[in-house]
N, C-alpha and C. Protein backbone atom coordinates (compact mmCIF):
# COMPACT_ATOMS: atom_id res chain seq x y z
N UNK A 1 90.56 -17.70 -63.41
CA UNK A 1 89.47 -18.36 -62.72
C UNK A 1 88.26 -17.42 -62.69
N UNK A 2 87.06 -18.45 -62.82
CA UNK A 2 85.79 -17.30 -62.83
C UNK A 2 85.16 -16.74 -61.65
N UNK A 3 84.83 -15.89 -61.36
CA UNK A 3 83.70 -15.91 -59.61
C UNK A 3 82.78 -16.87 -59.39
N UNK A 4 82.91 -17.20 -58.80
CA UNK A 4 81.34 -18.14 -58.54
C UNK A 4 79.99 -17.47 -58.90
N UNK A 5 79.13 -18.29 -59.56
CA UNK A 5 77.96 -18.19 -60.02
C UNK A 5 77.44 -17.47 -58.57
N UNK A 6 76.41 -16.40 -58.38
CA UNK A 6 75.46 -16.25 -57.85
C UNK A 6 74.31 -15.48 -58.03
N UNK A 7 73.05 -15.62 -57.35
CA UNK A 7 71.62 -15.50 -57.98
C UNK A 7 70.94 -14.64 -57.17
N UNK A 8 71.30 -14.25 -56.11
CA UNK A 8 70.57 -13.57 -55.34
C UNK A 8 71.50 -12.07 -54.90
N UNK A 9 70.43 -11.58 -54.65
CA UNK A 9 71.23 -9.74 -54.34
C UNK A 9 71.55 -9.61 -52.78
N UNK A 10 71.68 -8.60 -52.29
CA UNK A 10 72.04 -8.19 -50.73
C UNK A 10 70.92 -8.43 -49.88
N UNK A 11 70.08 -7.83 -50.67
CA UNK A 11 68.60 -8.25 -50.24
C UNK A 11 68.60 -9.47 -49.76
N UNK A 12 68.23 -9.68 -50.65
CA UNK A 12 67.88 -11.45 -50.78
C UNK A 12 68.62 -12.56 -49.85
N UNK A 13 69.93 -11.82 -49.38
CA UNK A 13 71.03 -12.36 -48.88
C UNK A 13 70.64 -12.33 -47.70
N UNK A 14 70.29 -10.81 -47.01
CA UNK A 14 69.48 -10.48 -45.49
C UNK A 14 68.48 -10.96 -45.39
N UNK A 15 67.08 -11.66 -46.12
CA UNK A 15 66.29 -12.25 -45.80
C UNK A 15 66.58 -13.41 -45.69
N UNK A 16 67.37 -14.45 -46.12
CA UNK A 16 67.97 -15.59 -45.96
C UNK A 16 68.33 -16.02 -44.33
N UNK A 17 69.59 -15.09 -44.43
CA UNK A 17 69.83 -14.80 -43.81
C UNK A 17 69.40 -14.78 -41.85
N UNK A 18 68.35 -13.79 -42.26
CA UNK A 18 67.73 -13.60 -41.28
C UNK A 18 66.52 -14.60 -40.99
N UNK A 19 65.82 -15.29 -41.45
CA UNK A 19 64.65 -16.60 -41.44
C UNK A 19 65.63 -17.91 -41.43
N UNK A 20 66.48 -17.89 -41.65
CA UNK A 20 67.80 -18.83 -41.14
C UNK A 20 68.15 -19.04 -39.66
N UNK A 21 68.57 -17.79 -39.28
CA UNK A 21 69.00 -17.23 -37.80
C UNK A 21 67.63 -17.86 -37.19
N UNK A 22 66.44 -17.21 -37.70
CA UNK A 22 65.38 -17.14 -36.77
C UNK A 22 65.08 -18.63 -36.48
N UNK A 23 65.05 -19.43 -37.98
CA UNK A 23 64.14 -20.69 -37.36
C UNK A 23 65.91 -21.84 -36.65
N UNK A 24 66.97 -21.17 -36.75
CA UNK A 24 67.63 -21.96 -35.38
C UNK A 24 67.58 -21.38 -33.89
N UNK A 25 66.67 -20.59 -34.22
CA UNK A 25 66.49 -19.82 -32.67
C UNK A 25 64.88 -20.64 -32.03
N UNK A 26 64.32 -20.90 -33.15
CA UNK A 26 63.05 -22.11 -33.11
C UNK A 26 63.40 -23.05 -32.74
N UNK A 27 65.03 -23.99 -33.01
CA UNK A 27 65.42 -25.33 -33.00
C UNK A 27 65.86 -24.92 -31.37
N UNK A 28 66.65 -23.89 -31.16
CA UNK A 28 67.04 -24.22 -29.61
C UNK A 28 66.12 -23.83 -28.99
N UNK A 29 65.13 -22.83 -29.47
CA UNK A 29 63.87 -22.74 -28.50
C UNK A 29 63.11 -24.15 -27.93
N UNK A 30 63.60 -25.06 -29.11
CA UNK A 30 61.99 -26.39 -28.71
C UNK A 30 63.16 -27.16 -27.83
N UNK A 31 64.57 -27.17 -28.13
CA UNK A 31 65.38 -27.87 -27.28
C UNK A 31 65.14 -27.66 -25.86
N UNK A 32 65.37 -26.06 -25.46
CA UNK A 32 65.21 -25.92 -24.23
C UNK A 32 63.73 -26.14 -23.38
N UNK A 33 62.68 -26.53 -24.34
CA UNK A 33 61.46 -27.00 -24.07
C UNK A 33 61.04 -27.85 -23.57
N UNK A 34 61.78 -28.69 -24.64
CA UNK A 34 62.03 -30.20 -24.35
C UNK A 34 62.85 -30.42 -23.07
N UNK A 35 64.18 -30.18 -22.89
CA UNK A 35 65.19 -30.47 -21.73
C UNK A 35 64.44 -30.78 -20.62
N UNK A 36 63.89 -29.98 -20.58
CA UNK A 36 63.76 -30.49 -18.22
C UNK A 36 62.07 -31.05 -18.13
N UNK A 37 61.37 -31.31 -19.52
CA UNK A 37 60.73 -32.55 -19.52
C UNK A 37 61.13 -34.13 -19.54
N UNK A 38 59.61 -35.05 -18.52
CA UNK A 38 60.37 -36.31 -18.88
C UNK A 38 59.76 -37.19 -19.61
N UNK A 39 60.35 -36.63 -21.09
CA UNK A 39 60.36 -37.02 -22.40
C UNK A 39 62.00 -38.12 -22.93
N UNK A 40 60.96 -38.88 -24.03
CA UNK A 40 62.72 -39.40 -24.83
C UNK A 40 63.06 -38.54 -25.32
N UNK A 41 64.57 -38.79 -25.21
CA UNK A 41 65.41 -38.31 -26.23
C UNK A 41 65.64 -37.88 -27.58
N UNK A 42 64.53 -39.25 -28.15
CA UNK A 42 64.04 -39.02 -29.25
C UNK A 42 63.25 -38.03 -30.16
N UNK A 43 62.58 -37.12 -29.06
CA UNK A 43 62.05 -36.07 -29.34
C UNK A 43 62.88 -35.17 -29.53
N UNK A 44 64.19 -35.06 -29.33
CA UNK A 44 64.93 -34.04 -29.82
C UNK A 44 65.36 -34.08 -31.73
N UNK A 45 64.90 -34.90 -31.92
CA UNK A 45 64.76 -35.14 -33.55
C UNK A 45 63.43 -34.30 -34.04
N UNK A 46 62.52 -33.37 -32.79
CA UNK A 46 61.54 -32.89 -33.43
C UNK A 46 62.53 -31.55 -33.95
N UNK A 47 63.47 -31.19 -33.97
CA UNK A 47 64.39 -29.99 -33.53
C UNK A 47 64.87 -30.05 -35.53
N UNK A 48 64.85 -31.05 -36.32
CA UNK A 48 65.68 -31.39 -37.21
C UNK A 48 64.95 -30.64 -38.24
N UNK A 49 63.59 -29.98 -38.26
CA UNK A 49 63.21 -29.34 -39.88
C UNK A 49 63.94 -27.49 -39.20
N UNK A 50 63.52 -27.35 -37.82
CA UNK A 50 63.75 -25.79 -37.69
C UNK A 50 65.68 -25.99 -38.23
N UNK A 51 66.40 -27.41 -37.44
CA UNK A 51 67.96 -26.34 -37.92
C UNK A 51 68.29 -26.96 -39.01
N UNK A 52 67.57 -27.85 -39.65
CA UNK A 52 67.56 -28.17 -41.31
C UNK A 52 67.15 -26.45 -41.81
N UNK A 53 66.28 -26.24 -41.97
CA UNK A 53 65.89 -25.01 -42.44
C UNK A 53 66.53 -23.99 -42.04
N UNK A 54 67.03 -23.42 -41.26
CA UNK A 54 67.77 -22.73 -40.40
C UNK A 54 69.26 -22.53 -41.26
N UNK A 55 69.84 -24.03 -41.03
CA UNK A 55 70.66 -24.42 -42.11
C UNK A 55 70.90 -23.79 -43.22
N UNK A 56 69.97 -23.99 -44.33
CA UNK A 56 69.28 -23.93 -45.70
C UNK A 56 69.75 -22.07 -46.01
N UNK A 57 68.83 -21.65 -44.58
CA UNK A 57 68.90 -19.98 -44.96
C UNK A 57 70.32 -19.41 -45.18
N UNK A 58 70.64 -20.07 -43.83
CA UNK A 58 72.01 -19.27 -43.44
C UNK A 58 73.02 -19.57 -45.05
N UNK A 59 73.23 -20.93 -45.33
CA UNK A 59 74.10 -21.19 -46.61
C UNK A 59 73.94 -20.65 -47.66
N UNK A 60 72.60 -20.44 -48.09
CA UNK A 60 71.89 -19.82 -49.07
C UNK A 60 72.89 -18.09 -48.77
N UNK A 61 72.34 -17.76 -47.82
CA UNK A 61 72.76 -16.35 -47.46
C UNK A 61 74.66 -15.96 -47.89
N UNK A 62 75.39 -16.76 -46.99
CA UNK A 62 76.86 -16.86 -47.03
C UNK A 62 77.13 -17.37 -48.79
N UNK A 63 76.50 -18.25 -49.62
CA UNK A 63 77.09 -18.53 -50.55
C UNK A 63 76.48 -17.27 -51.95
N UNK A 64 74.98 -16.79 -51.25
CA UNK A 64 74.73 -15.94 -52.11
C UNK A 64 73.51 -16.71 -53.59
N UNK A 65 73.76 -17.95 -52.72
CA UNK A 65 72.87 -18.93 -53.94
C UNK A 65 71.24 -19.31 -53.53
N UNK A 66 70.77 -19.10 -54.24
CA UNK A 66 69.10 -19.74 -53.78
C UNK A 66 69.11 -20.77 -54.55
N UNK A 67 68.97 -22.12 -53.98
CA UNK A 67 68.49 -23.19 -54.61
C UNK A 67 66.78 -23.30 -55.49
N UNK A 68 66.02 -22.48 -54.69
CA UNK A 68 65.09 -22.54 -56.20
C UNK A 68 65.12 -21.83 -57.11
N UNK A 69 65.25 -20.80 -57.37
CA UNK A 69 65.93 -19.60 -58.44
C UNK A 69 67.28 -20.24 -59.37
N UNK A 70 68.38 -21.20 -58.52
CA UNK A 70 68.53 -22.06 -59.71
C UNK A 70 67.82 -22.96 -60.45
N UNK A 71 67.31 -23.67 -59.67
CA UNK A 71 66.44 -25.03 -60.06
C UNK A 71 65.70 -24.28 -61.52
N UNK A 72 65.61 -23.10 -61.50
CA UNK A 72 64.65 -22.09 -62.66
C UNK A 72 65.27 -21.14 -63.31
N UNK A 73 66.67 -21.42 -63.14
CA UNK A 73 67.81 -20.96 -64.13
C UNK A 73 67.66 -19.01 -64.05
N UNK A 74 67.12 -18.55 -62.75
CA UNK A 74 66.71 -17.67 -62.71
C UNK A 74 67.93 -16.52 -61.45
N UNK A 75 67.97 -15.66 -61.48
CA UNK A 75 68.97 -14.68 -60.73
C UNK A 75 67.55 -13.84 -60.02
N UNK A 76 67.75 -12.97 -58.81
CA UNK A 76 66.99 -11.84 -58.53
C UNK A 76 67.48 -10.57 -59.47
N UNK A 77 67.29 -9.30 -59.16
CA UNK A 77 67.59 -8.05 -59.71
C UNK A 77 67.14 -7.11 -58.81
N UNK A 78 68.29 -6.40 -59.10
CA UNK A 78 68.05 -5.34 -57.49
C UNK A 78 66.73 -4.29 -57.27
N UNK A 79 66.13 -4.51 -59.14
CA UNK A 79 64.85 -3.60 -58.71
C UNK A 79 64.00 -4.04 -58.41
N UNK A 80 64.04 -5.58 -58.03
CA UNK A 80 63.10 -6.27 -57.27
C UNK A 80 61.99 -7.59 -58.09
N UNK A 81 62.90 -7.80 -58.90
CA UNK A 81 62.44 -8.63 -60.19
C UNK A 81 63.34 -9.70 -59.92
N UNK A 82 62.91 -10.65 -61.53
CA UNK A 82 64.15 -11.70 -61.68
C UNK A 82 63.91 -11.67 -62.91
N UNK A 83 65.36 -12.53 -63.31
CA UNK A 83 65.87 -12.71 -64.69
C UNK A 83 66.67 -13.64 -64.75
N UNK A 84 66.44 -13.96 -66.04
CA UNK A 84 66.17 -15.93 -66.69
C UNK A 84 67.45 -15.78 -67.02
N UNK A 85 68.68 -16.59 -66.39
CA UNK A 85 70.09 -16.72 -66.93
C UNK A 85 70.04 -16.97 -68.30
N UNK A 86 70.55 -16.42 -69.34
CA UNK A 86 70.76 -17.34 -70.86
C UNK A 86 71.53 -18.22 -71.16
N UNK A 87 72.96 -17.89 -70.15
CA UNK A 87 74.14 -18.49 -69.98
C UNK A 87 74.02 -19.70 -69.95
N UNK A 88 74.02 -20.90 -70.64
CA UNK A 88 73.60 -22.14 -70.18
C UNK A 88 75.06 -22.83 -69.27
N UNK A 89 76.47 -21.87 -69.39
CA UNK A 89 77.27 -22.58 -69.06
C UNK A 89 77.41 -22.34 -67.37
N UNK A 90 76.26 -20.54 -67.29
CA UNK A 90 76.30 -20.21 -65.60
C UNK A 90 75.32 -20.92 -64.97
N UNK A 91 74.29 -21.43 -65.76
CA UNK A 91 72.95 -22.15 -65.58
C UNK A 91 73.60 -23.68 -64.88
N UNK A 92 74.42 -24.25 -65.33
CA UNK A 92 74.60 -25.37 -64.88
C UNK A 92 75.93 -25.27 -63.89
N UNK A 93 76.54 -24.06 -63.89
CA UNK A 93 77.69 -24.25 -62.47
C UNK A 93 76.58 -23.82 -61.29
N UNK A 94 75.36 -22.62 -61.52
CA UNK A 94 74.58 -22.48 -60.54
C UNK A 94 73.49 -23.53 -59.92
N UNK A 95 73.31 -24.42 -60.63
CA UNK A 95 72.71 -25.50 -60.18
C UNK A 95 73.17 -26.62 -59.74
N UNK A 96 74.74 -26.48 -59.85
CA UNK A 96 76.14 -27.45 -59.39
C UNK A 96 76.09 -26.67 -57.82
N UNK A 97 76.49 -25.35 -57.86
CA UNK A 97 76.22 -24.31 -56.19
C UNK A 97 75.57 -24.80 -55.46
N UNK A 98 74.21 -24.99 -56.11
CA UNK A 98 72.88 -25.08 -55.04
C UNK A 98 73.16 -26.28 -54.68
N UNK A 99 72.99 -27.59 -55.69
CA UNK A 99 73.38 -28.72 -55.42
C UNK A 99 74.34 -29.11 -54.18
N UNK A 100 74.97 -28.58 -53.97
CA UNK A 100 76.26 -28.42 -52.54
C UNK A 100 75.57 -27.45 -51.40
N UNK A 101 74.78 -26.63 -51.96
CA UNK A 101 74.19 -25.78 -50.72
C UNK A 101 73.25 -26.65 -49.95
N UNK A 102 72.49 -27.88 -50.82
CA UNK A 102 72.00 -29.09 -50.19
C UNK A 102 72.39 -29.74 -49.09
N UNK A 103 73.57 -30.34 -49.89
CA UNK A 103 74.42 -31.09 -49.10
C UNK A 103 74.62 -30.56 -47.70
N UNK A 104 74.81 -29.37 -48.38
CA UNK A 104 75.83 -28.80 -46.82
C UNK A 104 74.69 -28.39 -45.60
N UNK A 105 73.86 -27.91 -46.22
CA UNK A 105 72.85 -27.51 -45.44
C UNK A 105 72.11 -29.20 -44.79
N UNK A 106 71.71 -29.96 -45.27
CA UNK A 106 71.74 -31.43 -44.66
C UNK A 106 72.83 -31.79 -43.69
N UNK A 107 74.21 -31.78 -43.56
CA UNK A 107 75.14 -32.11 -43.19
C UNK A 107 74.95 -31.29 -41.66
N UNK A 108 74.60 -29.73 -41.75
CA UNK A 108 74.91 -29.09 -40.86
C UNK A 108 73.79 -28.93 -40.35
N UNK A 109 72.67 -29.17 -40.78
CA UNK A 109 71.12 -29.42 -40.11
C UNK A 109 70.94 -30.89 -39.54
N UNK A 110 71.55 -31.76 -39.82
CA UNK A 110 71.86 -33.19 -39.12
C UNK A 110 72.93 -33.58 -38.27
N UNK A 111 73.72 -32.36 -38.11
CA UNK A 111 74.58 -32.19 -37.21
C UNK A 111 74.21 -31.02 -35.88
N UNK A 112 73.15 -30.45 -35.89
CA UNK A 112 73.09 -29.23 -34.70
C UNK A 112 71.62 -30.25 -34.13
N UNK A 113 71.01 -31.08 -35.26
CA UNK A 113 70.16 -31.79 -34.41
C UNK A 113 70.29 -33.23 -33.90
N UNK A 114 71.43 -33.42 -34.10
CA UNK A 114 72.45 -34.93 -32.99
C UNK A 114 73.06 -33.94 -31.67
N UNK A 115 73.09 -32.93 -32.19
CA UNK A 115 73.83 -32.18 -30.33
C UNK A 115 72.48 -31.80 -29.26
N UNK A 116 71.43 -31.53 -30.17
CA UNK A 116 70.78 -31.53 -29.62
C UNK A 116 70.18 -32.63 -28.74
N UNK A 117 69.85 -33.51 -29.88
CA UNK A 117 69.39 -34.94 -28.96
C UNK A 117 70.32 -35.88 -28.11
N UNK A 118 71.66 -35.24 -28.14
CA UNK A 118 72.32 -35.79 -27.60
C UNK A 118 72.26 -35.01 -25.93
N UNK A 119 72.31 -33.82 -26.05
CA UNK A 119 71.97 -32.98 -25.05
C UNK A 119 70.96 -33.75 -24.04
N UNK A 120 69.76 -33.84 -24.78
CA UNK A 120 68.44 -34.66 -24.00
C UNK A 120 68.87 -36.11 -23.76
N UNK A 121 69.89 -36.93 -24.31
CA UNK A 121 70.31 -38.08 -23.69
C UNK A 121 71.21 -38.07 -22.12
N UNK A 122 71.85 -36.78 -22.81
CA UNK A 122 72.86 -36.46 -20.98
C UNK A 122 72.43 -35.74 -19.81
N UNK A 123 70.58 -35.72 -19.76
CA UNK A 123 70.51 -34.68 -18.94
C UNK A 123 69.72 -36.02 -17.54
């Protein structure tokens, strides 16, 4: 079996990473903003690009994949560059990666912002 395709370095992994963390610290920041206003509920759907994005970083980070650096068949390099996969067979499992880093990142950014708005329905 092969390793999984990935495109980004350690680096790249801690900035993810970390602008991930931060903008779900944005999503519960506007939650707790929102809460003990008397606002709808519905406004807790303003919460859905910070832990969509939030999302995005963190998966990106854990899987090691950047979805636009595939989309451009492209890897980082640790001296701070990038470089154009030739591999056409790593080119298309890494754009299969990202493709799921989508998903998942949707799934789990549409899931921290239903607890949220659900939060503002029970208060």
């Amino acid at each position: 079996m092969t390793t999984p395709p990935s495109n980004i370095t350690t680096r790249g992994q801690r900035r993810r990473a970390v602008l991930g963390l931060a903008a779900w610290i944005g999503g519960i920041g506007l939650t707790a903003w929102i809460y003990p206003r008397d606002v709808s509920w519905l406004m807790g759907w303003a919460t859905l690009p910070f832990f969509l994005l939030g999302a995005l970083g963190v998966i990106q980070a854990l899987t090691k994949t950047c979805t636009q650096l595939a989309a451009r068949g492209a890897r980082e390099v640790e001296s701070g560059g990038l470089m154009i996969i030739e591999d056409p067979e790593e080119r298309r499992r890494l754009r299969e990666r990202a493709a799921m880093v989508w998903v998942r990142s949707g799934m789990l950014g549409t899931i921290l912002t239903l607890l949220a708005t659900g939060l503002l329905l029970i208060r």
